[in-house]
C-alpha atoms as a PDB file:
ATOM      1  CA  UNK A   1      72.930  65.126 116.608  1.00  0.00           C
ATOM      2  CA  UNK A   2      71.586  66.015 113.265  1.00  0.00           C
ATOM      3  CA  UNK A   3      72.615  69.643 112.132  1.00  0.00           C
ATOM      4  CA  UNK A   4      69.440  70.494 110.751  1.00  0.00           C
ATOM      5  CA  UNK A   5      65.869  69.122 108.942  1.00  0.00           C
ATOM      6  CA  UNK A   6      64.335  70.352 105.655  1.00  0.00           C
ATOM      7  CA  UNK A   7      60.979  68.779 104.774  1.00  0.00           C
ATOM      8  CA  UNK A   8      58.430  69.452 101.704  1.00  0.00           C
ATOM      9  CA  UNK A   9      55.135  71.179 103.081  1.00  0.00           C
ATOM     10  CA  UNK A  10      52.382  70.153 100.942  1.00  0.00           C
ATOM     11  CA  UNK A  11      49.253  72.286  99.548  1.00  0.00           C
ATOM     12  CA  UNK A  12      45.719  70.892 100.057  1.00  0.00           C
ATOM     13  CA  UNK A  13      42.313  71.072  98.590  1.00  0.00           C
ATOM     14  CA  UNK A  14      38.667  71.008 100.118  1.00  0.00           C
ATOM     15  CA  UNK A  15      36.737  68.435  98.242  1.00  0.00           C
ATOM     16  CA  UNK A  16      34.231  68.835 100.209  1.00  0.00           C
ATOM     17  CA  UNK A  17      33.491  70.921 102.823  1.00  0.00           C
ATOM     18  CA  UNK A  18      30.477  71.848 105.427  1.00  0.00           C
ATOM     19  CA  UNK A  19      30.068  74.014 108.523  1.00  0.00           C
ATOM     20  CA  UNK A  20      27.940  72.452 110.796  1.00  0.00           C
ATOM     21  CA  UNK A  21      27.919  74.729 113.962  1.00  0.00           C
ATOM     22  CA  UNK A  22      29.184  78.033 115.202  1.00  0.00           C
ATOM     23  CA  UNK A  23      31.051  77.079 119.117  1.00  0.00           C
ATOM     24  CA  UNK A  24      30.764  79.853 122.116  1.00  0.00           C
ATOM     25  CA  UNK A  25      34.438  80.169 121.697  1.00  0.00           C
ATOM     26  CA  UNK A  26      34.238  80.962 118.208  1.00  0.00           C
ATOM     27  CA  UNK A  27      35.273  78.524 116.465  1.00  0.00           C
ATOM     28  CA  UNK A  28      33.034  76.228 113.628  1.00  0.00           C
ATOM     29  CA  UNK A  29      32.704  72.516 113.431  1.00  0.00           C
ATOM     30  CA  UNK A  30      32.868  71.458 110.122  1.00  0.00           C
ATOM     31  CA  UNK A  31      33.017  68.523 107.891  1.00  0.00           C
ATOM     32  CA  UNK A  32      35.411  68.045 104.524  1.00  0.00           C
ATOM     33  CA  UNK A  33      37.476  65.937 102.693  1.00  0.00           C
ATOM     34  CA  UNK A  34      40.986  67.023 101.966  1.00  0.00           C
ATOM     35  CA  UNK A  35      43.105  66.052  98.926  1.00  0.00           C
ATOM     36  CA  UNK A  36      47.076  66.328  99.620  1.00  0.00           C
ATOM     37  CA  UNK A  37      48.746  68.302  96.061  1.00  0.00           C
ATOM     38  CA  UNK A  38      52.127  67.640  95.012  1.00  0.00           C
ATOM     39  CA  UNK A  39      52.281  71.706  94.978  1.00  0.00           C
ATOM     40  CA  UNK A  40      55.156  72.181  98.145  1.00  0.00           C
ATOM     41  CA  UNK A  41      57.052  74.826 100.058  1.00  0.00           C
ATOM     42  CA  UNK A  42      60.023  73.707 101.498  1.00  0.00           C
ATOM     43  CA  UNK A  43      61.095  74.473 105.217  1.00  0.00           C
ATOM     44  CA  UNK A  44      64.998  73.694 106.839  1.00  0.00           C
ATOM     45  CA  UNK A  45      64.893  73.983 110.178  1.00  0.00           C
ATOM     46  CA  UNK A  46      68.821  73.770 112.076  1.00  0.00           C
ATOM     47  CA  UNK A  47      69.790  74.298 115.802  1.00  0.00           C
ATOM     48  CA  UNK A  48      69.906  78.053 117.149  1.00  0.00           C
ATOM     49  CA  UNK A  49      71.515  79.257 120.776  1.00  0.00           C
ATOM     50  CA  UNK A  50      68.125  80.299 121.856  1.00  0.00           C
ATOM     51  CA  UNK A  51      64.267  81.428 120.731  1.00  0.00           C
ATOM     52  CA  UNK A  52      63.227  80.595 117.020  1.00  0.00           C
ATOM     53  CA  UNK A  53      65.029  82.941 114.642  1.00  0.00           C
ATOM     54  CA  UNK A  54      62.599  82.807 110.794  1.00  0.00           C
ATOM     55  CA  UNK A  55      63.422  83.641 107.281  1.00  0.00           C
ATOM     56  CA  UNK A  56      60.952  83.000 104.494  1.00  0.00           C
ATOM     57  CA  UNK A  57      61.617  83.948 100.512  1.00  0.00           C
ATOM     58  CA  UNK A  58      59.912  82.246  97.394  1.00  0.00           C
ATOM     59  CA  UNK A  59      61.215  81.456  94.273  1.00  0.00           C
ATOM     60  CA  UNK A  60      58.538  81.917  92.639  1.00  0.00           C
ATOM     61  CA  UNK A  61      59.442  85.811  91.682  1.00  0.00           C
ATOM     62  CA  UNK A  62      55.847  87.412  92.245  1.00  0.00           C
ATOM     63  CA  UNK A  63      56.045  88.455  96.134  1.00  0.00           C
ATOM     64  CA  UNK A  64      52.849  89.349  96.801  1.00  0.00           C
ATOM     65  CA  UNK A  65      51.217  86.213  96.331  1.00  0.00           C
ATOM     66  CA  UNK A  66      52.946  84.735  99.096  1.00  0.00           C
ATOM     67  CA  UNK A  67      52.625  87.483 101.836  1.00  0.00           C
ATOM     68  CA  UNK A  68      52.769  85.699 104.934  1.00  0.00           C
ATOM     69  CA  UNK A  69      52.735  88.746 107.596  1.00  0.00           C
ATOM     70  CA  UNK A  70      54.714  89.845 110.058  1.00  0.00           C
ATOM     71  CA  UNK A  71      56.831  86.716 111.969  1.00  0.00           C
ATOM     72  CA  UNK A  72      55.408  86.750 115.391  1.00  0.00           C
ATOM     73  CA  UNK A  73      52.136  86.364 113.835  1.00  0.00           C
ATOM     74  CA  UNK A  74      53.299  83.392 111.358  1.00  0.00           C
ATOM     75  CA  UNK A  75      52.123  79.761 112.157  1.00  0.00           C
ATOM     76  CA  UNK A  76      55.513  78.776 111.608  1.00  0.00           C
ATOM     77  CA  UNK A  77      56.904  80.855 114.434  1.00  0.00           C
ATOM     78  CA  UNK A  78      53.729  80.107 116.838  1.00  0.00           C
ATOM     79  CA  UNK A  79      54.169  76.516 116.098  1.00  0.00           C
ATOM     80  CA  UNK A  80      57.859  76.538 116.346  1.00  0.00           C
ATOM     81  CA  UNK A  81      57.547  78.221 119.927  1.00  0.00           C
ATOM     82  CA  UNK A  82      54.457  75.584 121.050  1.00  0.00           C
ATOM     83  CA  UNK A  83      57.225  72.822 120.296  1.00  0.00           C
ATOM     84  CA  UNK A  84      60.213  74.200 122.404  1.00  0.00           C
ATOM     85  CA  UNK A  85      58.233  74.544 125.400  1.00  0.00           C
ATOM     86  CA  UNK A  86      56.455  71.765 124.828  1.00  0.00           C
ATOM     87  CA  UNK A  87      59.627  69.540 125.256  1.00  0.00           C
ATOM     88  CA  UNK A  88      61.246  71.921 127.782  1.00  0.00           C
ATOM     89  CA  UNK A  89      64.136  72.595 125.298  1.00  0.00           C
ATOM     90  CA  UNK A  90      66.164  75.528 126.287  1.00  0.00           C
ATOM     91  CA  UNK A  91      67.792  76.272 123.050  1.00  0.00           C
ATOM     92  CA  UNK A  92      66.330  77.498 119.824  1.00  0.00           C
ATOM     93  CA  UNK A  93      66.052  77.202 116.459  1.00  0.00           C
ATOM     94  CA  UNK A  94      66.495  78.760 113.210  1.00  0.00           C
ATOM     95  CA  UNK A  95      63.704  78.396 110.539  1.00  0.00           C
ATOM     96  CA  UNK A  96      64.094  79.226 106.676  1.00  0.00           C
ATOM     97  CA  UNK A  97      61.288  78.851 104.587  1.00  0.00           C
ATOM     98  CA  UNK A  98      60.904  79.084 100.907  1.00  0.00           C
ATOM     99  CA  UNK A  99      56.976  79.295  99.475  1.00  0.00           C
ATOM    100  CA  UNK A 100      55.661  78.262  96.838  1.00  0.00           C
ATOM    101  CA  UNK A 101      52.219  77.520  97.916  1.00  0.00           C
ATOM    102  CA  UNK A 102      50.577  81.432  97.712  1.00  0.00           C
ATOM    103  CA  UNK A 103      49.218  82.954 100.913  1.00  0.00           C
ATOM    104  CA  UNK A 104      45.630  83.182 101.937  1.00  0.00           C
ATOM    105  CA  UNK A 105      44.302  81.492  99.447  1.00  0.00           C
ATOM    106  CA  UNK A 106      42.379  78.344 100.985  1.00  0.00           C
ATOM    107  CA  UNK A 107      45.291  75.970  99.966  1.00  0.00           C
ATOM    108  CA  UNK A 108      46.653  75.445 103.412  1.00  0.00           C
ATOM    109  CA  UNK A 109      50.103  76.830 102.995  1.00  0.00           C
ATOM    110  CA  UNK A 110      49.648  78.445 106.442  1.00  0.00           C
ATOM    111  CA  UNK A 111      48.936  75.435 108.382  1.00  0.00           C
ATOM    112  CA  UNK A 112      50.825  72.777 106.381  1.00  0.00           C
ATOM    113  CA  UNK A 113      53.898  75.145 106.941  1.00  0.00           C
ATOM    114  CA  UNK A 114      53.148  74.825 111.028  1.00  0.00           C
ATOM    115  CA  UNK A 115      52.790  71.175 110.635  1.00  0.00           C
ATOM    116  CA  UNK A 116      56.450  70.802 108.535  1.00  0.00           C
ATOM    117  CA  UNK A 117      58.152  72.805 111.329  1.00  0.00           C
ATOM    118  CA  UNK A 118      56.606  70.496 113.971  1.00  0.00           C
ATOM    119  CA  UNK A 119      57.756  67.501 112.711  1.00  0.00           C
ATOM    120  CA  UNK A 120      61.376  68.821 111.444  1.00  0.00           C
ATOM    121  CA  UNK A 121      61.852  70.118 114.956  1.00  0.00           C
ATOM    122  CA  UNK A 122      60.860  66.823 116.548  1.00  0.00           C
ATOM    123  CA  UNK A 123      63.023  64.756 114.246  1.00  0.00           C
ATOM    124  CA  UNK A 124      65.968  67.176 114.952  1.00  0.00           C
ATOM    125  CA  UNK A 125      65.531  66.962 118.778  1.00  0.00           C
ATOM    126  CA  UNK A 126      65.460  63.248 118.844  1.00  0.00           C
ATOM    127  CA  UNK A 127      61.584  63.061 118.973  1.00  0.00           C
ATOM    128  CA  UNK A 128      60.790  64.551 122.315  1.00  0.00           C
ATOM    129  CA  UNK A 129      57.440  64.602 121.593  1.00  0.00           C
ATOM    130  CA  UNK A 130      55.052  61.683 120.961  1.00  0.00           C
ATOM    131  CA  UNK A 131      52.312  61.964 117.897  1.00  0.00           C
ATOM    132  CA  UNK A 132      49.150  62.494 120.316  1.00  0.00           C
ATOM    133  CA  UNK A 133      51.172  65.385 121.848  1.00  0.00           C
ATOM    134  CA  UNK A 134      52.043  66.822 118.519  1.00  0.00           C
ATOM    135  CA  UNK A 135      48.895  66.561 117.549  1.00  0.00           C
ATOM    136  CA  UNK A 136      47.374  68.790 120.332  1.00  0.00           C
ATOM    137  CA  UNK A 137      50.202  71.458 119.441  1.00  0.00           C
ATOM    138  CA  UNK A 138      49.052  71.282 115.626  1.00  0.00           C
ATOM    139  CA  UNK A 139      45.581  71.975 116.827  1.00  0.00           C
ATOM    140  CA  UNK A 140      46.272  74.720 118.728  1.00  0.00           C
ATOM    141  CA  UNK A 141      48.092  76.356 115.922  1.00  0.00           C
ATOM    142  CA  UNK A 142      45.407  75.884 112.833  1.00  0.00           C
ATOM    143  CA  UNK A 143      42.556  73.904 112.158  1.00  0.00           C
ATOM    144  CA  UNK A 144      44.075  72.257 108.933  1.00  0.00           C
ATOM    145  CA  UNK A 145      47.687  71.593 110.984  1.00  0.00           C
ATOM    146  CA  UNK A 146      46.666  67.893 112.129  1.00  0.00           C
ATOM    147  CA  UNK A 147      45.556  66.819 108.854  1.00  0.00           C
ATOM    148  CA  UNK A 148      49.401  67.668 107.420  1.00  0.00           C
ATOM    149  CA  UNK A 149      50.679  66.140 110.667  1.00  0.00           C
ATOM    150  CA  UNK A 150      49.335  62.637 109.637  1.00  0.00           C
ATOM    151  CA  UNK A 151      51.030  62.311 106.518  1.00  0.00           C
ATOM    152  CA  UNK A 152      47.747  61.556 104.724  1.00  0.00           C
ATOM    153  CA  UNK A 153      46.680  62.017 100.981  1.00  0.00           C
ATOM    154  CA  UNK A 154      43.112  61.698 101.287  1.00  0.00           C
ATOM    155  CA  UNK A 155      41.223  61.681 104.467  1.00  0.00           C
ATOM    156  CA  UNK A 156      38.168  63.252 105.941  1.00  0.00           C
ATOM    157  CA  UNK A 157      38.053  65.843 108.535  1.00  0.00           C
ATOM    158  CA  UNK A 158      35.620  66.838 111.399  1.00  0.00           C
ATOM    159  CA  UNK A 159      35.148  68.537 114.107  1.00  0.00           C
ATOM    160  CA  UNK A 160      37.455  71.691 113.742  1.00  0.00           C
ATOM    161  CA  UNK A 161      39.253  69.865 111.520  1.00  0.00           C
ATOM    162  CA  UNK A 162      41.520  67.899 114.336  1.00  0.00           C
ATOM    163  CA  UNK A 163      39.723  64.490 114.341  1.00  0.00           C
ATOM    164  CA  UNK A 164      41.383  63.408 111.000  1.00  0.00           C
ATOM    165  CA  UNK A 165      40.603  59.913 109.140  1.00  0.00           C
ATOM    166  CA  UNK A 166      42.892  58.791 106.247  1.00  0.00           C
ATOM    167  CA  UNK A 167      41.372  56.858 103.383  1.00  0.00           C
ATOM    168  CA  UNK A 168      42.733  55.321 100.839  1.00  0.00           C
ATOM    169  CA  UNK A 169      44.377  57.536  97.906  1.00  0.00           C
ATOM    170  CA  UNK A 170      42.707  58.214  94.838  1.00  0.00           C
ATOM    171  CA  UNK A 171      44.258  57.737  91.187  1.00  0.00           C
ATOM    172  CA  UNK A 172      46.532  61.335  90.626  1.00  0.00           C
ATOM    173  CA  UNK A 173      44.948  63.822  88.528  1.00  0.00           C
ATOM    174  CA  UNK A 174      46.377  67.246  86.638  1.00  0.00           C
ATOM    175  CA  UNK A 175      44.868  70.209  88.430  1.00  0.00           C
ATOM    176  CA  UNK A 176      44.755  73.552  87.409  1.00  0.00           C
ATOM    177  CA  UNK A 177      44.767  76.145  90.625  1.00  0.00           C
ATOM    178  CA  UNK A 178      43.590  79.734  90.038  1.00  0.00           C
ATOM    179  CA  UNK A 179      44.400  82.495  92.535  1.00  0.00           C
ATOM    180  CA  UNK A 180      41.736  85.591  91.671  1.00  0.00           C
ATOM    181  CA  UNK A 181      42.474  88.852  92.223  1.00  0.00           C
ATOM    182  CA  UNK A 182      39.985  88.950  94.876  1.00  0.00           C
ATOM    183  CA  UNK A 183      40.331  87.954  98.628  1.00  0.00           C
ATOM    184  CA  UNK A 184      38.954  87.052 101.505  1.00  0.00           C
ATOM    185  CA  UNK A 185      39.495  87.059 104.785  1.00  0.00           C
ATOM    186  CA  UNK A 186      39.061  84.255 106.670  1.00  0.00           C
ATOM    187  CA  UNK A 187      37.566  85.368 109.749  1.00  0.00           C
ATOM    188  CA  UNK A 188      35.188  87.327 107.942  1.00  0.00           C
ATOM    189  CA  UNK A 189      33.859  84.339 105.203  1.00  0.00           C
ATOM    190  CA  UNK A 190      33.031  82.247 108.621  1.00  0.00           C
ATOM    191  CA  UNK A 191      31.037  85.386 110.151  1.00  0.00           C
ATOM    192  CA  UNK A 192      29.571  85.660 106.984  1.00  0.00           C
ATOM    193  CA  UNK A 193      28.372  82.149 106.611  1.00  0.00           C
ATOM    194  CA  UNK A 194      27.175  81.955 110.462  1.00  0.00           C
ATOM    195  CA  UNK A 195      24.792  84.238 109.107  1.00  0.00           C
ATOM    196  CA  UNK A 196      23.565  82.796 106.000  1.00  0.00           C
ATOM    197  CA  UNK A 197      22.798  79.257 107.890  1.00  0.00           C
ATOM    198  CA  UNK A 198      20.772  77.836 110.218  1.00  0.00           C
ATOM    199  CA  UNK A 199      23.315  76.480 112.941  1.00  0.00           C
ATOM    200  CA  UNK A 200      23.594  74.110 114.080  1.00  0.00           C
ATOM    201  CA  UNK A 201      22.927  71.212 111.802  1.00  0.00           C
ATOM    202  CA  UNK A 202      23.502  67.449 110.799  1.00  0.00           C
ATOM    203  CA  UNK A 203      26.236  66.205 109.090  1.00  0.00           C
ATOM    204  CA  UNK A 204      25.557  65.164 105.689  1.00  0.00           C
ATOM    205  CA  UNK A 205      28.652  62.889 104.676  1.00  0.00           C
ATOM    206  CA  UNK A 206      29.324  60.958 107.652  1.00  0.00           C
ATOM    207  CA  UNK A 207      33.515  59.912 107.369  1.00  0.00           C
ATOM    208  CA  UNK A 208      33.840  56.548 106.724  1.00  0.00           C
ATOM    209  CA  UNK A 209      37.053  54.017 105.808  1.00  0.00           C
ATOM    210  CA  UNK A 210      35.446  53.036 102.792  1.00  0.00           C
ATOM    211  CA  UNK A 211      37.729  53.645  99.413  1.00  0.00           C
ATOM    212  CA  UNK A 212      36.316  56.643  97.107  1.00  0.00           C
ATOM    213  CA  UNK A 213      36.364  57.338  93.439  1.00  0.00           C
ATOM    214  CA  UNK A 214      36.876  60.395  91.429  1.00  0.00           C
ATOM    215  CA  UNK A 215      33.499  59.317  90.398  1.00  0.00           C
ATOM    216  CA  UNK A 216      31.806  59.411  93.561  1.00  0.00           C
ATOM    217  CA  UNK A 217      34.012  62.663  94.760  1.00  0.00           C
ATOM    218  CA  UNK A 218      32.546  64.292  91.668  1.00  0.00           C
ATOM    219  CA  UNK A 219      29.268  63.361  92.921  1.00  0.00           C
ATOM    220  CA  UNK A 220      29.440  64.732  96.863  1.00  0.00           C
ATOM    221  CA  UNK A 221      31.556  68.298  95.453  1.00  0.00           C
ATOM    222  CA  UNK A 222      30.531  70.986  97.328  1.00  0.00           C
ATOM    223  CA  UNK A 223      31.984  73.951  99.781  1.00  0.00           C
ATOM    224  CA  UNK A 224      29.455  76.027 101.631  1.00  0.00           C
ATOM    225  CA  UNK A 225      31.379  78.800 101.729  1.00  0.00           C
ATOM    226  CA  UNK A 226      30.906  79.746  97.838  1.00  0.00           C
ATOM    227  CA  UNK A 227      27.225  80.601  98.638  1.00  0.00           C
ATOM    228  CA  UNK A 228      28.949  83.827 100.615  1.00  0.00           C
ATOM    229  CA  UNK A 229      32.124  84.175  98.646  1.00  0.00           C
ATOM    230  CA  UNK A 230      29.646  84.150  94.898  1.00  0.00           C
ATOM    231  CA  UNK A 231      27.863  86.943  95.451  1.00  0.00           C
ATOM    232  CA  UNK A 232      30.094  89.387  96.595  1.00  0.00           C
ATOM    233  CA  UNK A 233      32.740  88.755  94.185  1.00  0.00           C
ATOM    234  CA  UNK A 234      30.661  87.255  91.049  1.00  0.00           C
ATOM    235  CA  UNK A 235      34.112  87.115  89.156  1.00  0.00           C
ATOM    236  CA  UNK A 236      34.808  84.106  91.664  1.00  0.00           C
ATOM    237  CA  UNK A 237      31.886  81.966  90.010  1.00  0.00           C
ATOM    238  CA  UNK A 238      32.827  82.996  86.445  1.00  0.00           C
ATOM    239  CA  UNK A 239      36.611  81.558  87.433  1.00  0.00           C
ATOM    240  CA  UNK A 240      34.956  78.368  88.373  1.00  0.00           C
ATOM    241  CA  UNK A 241      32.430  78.179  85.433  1.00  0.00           C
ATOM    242  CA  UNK A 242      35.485  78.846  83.152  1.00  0.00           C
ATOM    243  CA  UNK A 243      37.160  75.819  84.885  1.00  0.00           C
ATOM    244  CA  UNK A 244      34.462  73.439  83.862  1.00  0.00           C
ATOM    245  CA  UNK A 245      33.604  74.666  80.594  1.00  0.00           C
ATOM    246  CA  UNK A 246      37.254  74.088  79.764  1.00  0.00           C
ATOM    247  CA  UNK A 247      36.821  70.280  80.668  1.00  0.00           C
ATOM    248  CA  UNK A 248      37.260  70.390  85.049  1.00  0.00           C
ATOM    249  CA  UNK A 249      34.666  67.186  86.006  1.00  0.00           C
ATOM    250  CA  UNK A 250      35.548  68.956  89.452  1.00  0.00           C
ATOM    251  CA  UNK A 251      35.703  72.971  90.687  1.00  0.00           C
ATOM    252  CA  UNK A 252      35.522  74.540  93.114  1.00  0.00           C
ATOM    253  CA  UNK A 253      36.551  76.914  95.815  1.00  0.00           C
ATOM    254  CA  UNK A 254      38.949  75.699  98.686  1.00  0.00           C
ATOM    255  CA  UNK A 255      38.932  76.416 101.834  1.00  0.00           C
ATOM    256  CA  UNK A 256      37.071  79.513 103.009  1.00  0.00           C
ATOM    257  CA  UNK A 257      38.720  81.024  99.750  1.00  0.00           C
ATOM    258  CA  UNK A 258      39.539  82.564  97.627  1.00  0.00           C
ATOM    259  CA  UNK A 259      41.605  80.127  95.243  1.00  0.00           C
ATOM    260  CA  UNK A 260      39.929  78.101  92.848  1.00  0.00           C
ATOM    261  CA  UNK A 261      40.455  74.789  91.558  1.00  0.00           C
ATOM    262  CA  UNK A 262      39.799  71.876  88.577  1.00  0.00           C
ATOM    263  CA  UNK A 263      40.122  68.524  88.372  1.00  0.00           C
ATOM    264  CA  UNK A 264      41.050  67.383  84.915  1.00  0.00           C
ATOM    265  CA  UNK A 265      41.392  63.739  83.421  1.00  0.00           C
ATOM    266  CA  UNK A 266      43.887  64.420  80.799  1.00  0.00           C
ATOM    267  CA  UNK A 267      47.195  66.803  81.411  1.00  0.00           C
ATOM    268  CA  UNK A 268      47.183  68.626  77.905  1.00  0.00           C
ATOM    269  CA  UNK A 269      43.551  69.370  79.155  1.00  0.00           C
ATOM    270  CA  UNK A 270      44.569  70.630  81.690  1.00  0.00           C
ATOM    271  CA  UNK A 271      47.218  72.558  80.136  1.00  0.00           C
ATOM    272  CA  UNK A 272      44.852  74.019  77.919  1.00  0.00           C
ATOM    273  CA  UNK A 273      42.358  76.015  80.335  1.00  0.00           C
ATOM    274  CA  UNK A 274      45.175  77.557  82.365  1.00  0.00           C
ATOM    275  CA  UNK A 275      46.580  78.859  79.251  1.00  0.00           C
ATOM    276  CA  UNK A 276      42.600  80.250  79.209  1.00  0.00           C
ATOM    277  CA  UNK A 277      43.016  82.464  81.825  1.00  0.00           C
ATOM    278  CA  UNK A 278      46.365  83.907  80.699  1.00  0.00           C
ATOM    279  CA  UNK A 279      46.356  88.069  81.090  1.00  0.00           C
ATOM    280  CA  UNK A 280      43.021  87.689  82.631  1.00  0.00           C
ATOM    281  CA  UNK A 281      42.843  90.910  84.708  1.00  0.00           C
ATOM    282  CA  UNK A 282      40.523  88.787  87.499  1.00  0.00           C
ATOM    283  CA  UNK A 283      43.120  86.819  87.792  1.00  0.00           C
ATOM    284  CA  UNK A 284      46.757  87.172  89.986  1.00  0.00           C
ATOM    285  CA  UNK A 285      48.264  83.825  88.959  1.00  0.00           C
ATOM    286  CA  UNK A 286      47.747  80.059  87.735  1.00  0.00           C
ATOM    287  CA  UNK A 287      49.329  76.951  88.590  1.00  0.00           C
ATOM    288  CA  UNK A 288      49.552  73.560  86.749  1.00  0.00           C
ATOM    289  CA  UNK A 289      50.050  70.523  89.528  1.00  0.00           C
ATOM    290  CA  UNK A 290      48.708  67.387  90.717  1.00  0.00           C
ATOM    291  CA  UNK A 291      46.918  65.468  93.310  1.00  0.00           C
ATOM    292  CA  UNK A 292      49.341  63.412  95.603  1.00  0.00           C
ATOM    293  CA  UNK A 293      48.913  59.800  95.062  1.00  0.00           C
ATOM    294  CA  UNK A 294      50.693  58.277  98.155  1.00  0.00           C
ATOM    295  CA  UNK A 295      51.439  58.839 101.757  1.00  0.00           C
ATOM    296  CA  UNK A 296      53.951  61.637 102.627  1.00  0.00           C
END
């Protein structure tokens, strides 16, 4: 029996991204592509007597951009729990988890986190649980969890996010990730957008198989929830305007917020408008990585 699994949990970007409805329950139905980054906590899960003991640090050396809350509210933990009673395994496990990716930022951290516990658990149990089933856990736990769970680099997303179609990978590209000063809150960027559109409605970019170019992603760009996040925090749109005047043929906002992100052709490009915003007092922290280029 192995002693324990450590795995690489991978960041994400929102290419695109629409909400289409608002659900009784709550929840939204959306559409987006998401783009796997080579930007990666990593997670070690090992065998415990009993329940799911959880450590997290970061080498990164600026803790409060990745404050992930208190444990028993972590998607790590929830996820972690789902899993051992999913399987009917009586023991536990212990779960140490160093980030990288910051916190409540749009860039998935959360969820991809979940998803690297799920499947280190089920490869140190022996694979209890089949993919379906670990799906349906992943669900439960986040809306982004199932796209991490599939090992994709590229795919499109509906639905709450669950019903997940890979596509092939696009040629890797420098990106430049800026985490503003300003958040957002999640819950309140969807109750804010619920407002601001007429829900239901279509989608627009039906998901398809078909191969995509930077190209053509440059030309469908888009995340609905800017039109919310822009005018309450203008310094968000001046990040992103920055982005592209210093050479991005892609930004934009991930997620529901509030990071920011370009696409770049060239690295020393790239290189060049993160040094830009360098001691900017809008901005907490910037990140040089890339987009993933092949299956996980």
């Amino acid at each position: 029996m192995m002693e324990s699994v450590t795995l690489q949990c991978p960041a994400k970007l929102n290419l695109y991204l629409k909400v289409l409805a608002r659900e009784e329950t709550g929840y939204h139905q959306i559409e987006t592509l998401f783009q796997r980054l080579d930007l990666e906590d990593t997670l070690t899960v090992s065998h415990a007597e009993s329940g799911v003991a959880f450590e997290c640090s970061t080498d990164a050396g600026e803790e409060g951009q990745w404050d992930i809350g208190p444990p028993e509210e972590n998607t790590v933990v929830r996820a972690a729990r789902s899993f051992l009673e999913e399987a009917g395994i009586s023991s536990g496990v212990s779960v140490r988890l160093t980030k990288r990716i910051p916190a409540g930022t749009g860039l998935g951290g959360a969820s991809s986190d979940a998803a690297g516990a799920l499947l280190a658990m089920n490869r140190l149990f022996g694979e209890p649980v089949g993919g379906a089933a670990l799906l349906e856990i992943g669900g439960r736990v986040g809306a982004d969890v199932p796209f991490f769970l599939t090992g994709a680099t590229l795919a499109w997303a509906w639905g709450r996010g669950g019903r997940v179609l890979p596509i092939r990978p696009l040629p890797p590209r420098p990106i430049v990730v800026v985490v503003p000063s300003t958040r957002i809150s999640t819950a309140q960027a969807y109750a804010a957008l619920s407002q601001a559109l007429h829900l239901p409605r279509p989608p627009e970019r039906l998901p398809g198989p078909d191969p995509l170019s930077w190209d053509e992603v440059s030309r469908v760009q888009w995340n609905d929830f800017e039109g919310v996040a822009f005018p309450e925090a203008p310094g968000l749109q001046r990040i992103r305007e920055d982005l592209e005047r210093g050479g991005a043929f892609i930004a934009r906002m991930t997620g529901s917020g509030s990071a920011l992100f370009g696409v770049f052709d060239a690295q020393d490009t790239a290189e060049s408008a993160a040094h830009g915003f360098a001691g900017r007092e809008d901005v907490d922290h910037v990140m040089i990585t890339a987009t993933a280029s092949s299956p996980a």
